[in-house]
C-alpha atoms as a PDB file:
ATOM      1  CA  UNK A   1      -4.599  15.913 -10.372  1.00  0.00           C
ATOM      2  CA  UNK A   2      -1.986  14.672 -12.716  1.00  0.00           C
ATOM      3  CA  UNK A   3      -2.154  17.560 -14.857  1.00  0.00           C
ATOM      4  CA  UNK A   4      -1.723  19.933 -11.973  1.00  0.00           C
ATOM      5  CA  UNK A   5       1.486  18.234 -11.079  1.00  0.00           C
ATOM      6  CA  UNK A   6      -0.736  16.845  -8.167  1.00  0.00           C
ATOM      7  CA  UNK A   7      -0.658  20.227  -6.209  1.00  0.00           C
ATOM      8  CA  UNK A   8      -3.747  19.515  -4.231  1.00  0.00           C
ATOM      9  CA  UNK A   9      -2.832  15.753  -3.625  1.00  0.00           C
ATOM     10  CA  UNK A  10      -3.045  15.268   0.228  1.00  0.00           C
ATOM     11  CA  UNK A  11      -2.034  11.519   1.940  1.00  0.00           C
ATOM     12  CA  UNK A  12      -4.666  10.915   4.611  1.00  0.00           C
ATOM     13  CA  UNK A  13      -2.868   8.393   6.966  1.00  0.00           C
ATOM     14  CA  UNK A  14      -5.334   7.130   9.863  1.00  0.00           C
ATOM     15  CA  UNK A  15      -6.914   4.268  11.219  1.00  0.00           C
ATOM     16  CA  UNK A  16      -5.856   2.982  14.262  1.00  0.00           C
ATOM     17  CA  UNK A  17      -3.308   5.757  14.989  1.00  0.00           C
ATOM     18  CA  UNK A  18      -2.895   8.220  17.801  1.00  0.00           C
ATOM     19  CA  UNK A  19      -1.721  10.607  14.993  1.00  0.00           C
ATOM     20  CA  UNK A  20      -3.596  11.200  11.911  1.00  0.00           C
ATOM     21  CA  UNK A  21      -1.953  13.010   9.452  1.00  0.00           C
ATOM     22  CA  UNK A  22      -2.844  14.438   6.172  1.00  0.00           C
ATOM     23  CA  UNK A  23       0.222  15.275   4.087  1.00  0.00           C
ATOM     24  CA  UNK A  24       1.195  17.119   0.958  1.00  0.00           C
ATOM     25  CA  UNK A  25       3.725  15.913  -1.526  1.00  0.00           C
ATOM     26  CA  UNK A  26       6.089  18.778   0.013  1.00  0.00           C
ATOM     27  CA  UNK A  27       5.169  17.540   3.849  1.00  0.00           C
ATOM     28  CA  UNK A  28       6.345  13.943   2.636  1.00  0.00           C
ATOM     29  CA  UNK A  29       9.574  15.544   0.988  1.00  0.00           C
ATOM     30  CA  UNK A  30      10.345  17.243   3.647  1.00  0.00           C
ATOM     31  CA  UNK A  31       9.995  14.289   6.516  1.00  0.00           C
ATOM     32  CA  UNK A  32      13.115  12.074   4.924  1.00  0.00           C
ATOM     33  CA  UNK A  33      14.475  10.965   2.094  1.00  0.00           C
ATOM     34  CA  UNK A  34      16.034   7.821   1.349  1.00  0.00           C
ATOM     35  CA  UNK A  35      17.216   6.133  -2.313  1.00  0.00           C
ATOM     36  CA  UNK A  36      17.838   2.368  -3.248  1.00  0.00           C
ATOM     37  CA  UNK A  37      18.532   0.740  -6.406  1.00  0.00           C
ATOM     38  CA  UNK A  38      16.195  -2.401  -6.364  1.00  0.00           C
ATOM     39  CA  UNK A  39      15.566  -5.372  -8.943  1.00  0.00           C
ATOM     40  CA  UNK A  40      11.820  -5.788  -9.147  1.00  0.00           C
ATOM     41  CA  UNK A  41       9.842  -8.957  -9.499  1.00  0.00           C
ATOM     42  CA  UNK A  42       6.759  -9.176 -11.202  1.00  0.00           C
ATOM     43  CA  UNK A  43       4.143 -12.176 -10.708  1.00  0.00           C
ATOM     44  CA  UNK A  44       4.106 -12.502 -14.702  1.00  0.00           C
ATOM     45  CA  UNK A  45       7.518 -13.247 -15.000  1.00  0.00           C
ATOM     46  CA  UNK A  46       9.481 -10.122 -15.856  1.00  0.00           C
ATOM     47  CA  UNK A  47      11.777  -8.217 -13.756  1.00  0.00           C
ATOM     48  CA  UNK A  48      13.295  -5.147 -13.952  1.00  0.00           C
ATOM     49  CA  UNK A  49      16.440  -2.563 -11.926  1.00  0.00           C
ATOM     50  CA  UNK A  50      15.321   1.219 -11.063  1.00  0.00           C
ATOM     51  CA  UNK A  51      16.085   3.401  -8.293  1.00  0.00           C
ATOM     52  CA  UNK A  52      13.376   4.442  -6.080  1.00  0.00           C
ATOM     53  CA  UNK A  53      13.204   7.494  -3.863  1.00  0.00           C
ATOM     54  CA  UNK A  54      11.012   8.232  -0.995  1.00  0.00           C
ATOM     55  CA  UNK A  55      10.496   8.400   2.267  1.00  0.00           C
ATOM     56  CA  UNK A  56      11.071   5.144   4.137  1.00  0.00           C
ATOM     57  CA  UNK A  57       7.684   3.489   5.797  1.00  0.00           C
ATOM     58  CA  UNK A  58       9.459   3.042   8.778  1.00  0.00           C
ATOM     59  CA  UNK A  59       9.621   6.750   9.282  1.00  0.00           C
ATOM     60  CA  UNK A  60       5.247   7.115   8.498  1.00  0.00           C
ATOM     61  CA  UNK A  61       5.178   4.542  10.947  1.00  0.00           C
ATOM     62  CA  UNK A  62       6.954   6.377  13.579  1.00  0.00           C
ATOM     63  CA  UNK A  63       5.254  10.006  12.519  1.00  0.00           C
ATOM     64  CA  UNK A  64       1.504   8.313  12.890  1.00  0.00           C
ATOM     65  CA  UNK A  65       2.265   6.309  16.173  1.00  0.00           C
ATOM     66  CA  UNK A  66       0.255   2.792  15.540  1.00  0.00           C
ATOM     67  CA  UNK A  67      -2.159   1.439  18.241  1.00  0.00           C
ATOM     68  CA  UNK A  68      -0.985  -1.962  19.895  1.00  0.00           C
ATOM     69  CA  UNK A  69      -3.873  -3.490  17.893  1.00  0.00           C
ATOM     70  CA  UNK A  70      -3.130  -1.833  14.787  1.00  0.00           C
ATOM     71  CA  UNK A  71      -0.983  -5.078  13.262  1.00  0.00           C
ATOM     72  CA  UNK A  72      -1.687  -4.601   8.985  1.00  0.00           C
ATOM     73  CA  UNK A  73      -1.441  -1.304   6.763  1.00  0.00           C
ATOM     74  CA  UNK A  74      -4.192  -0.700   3.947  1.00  0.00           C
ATOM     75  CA  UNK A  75      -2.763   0.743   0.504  1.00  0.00           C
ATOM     76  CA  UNK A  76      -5.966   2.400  -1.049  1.00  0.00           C
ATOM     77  CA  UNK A  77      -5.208   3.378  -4.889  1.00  0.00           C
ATOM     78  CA  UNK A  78      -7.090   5.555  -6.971  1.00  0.00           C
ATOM     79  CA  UNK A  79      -6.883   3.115  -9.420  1.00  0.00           C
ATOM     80  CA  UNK A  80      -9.338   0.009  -9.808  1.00  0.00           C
ATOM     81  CA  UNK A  81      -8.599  -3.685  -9.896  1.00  0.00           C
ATOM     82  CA  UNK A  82      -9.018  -6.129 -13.173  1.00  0.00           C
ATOM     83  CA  UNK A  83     -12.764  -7.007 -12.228  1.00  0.00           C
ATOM     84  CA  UNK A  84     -13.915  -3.031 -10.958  1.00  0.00           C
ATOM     85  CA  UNK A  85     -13.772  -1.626  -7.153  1.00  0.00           C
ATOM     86  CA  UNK A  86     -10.931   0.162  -5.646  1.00  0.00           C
ATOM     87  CA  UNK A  87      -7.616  -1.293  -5.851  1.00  0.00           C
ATOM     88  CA  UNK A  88      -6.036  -1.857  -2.199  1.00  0.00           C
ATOM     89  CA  UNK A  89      -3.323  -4.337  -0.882  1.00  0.00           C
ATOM     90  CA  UNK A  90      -2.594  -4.819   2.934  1.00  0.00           C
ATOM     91  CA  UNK A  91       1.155  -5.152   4.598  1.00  0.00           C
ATOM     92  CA  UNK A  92       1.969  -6.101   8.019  1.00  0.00           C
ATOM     93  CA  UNK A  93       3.605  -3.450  10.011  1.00  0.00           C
ATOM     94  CA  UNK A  94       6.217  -5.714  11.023  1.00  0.00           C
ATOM     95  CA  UNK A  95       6.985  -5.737   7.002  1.00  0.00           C
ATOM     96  CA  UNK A  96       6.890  -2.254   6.733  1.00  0.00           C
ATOM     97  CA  UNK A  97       9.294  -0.945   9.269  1.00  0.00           C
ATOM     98  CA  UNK A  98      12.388  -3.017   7.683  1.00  0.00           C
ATOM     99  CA  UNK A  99      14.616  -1.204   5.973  1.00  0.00           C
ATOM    100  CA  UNK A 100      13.835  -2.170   1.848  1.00  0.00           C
ATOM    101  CA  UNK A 101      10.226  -0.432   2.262  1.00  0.00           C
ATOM    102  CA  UNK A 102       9.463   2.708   0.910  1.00  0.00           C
ATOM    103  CA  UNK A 103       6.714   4.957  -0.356  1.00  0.00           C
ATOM    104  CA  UNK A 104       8.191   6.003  -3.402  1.00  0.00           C
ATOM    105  CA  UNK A 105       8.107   9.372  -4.472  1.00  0.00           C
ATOM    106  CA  UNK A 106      10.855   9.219  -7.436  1.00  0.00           C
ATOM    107  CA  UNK A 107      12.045   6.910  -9.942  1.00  0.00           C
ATOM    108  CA  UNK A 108      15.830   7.202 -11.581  1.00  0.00           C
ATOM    109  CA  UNK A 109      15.871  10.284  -9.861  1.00  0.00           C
ATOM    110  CA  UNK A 110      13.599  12.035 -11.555  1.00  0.00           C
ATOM    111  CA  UNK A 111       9.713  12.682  -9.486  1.00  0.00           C
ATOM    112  CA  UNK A 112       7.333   9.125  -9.845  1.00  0.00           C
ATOM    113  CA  UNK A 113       5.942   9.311 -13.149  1.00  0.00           C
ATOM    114  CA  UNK A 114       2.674   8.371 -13.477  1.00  0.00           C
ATOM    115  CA  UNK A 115       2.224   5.055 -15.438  1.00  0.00           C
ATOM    116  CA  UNK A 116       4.774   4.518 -12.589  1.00  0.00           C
ATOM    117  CA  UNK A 117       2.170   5.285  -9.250  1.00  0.00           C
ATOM    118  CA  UNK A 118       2.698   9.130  -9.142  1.00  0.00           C
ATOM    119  CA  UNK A 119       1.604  10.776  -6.905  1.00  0.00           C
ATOM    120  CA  UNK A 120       3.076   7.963  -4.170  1.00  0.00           C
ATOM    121  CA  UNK A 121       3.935   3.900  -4.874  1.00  0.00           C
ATOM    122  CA  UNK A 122       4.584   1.708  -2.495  1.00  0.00           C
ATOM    123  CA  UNK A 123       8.147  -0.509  -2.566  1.00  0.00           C
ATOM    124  CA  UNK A 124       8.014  -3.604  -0.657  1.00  0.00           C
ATOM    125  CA  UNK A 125      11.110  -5.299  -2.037  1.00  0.00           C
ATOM    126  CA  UNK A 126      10.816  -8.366  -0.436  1.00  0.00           C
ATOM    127  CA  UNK A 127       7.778  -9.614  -2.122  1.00  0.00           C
ATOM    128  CA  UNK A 128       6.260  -9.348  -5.662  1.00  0.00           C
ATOM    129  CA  UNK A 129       4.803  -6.656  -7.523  1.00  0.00           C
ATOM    130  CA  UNK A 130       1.232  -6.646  -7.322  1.00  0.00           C
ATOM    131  CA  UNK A 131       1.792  -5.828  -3.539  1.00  0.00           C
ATOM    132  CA  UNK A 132       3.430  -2.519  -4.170  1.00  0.00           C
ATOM    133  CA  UNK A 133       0.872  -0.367  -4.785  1.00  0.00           C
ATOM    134  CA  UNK A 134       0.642   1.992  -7.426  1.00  0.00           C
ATOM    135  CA  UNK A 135      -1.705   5.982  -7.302  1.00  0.00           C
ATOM    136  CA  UNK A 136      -2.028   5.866  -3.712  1.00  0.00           C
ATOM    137  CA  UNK A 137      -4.421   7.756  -2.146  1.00  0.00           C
ATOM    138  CA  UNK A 138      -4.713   6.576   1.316  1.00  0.00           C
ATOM    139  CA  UNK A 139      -3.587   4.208   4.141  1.00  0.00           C
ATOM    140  CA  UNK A 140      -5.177   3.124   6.865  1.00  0.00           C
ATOM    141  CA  UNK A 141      -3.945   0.880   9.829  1.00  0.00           C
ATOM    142  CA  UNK A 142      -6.162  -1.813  10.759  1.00  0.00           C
ATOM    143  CA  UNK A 143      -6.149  -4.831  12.907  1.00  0.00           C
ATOM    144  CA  UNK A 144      -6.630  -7.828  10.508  1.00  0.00           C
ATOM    145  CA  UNK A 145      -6.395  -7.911   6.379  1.00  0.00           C
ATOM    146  CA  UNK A 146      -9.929  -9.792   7.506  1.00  0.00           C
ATOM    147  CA  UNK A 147     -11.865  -6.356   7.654  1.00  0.00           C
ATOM    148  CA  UNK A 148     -11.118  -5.791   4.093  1.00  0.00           C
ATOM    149  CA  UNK A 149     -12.709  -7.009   0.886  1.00  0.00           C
ATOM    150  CA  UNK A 150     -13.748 -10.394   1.092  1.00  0.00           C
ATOM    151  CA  UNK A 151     -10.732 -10.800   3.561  1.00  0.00           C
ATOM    152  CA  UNK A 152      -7.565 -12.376   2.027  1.00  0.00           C
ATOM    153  CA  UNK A 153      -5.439  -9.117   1.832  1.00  0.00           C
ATOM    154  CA  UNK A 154      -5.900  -7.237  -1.468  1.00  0.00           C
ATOM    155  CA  UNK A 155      -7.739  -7.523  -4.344  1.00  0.00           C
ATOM    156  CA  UNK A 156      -5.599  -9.261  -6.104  1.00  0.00           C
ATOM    157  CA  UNK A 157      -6.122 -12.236  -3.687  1.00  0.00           C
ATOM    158  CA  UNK A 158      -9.780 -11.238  -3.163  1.00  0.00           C
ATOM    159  CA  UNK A 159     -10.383 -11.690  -7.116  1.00  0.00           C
ATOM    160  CA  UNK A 160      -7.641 -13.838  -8.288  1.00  0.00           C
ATOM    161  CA  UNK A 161      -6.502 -16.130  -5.170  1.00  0.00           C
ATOM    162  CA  UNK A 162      -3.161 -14.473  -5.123  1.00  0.00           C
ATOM    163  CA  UNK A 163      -0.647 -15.658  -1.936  1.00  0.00           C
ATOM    164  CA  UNK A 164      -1.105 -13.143   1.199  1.00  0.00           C
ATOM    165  CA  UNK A 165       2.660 -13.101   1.835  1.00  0.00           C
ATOM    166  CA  UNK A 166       4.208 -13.494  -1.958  1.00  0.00           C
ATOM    167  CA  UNK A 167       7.574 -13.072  -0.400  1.00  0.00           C
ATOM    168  CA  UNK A 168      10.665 -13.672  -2.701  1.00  0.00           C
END
C-alpha cells in the first residue's frame, strides 16, 4: 500500500458504535483538519518537537456515535510488536475527546511519512510514545482494555508490563 501512496487504504471504525464507518484517506481529509506543534516523549528517554496534522479524535468520536458501554478505543496497527502478533494499544474515550488527540495524517506539514505511521498515527500528547500508535489499520470501541490480549491495554503492557495510563 505504501508504494501506491496508500490509494486503497480504507479506516474501518466499528465496535460498539451505532455508526460504522469505513473511510478513505480523502474521507478523513475531508471531515476536519486541525494542526499542533507538540514535544514528544518517548519511554527510552528521548524527546523530540514536530507538528502533527489530522483530524482531531474528538471529531471520529462524534462521526461514529459510541454506545454508553463503549468506554476504551482499540488502535490495531499493521505493524507487529517486539515478541510477534499484531501491534494494538487501547485509550479511554474520555482521553480521546480532549483537545491534544489526534489521528495524524501529516507531519511538518508535509503527508505522514511512513517510518512515521503513514497511512494514520495516533497523537495522544498527554502520555508517552508507545501509546500513539503508529500504521493504523483499524479501531474498534470496546467496553474494557480486558477483552484484549492478555488484558492490560496494549501489547506493550501485555509483553513488557508497561503502565496502562503512562500519562506525563
Amino acid at each position: 500500500m505504501a508504494h501506491a501512496g496508500f490509494q486503497g487504504f480504507r479506516l474501518k471504525v466499528g465496535g460498539l458504535v451505532e455508526n460504522p464507518v469505513e473511510l478513505s484517506l480523502l474521507d478523513i481529509a475531508k471531515l476536519e483538519h486541525f494542526e499542533d506543534i507538540t514535544m514528544h516523549h518517548c519511554i527510552q528517554g528521548w524527546s523530540g518537537i514536530a507538528k502533527w496534522g489530522g483530524i482531531p479524535m474528538k471529531r471520529l468520536v462524534e462521526l461514529v456515535r459510541p454506545k454508553p458501554e463503549a468506554r476504551v478505543v482499540a488502535f490495531f496497527s499493521f505493524g507487529e510488536g517486539l515478541y510477534g502478533g499484531t501491534y494494538y494499544e487501547t485509550q479511554t474515550v474520555d482521553n480521546l475527546i480532549k483537545a491534544e488527540c489526534l489521528l495524524a495524517t501529516h507531519m511538518n506539514g508535509q503527508p505522514l511519512p511512513e517510518v512515521y505511521g503513514a497511512p494514520l498515527r495516533l497523537r495522544v500528547e498527554n502520555q508517552l510514545g508507545y501509546k500513539m500508535v503508529k500504521w493504523i489499520e483499524r479501531i474498534e470501541f470496546i467496553r474494557s482494555e480486558k477483552e484484549l490480549g492478555a488484558g492490560e491495554g496494549g501489547k506493550n503492557e501485555d509483553d513488557e508490563y508497561f503502565d496502562l495510563l503512562p500519562n506525563i
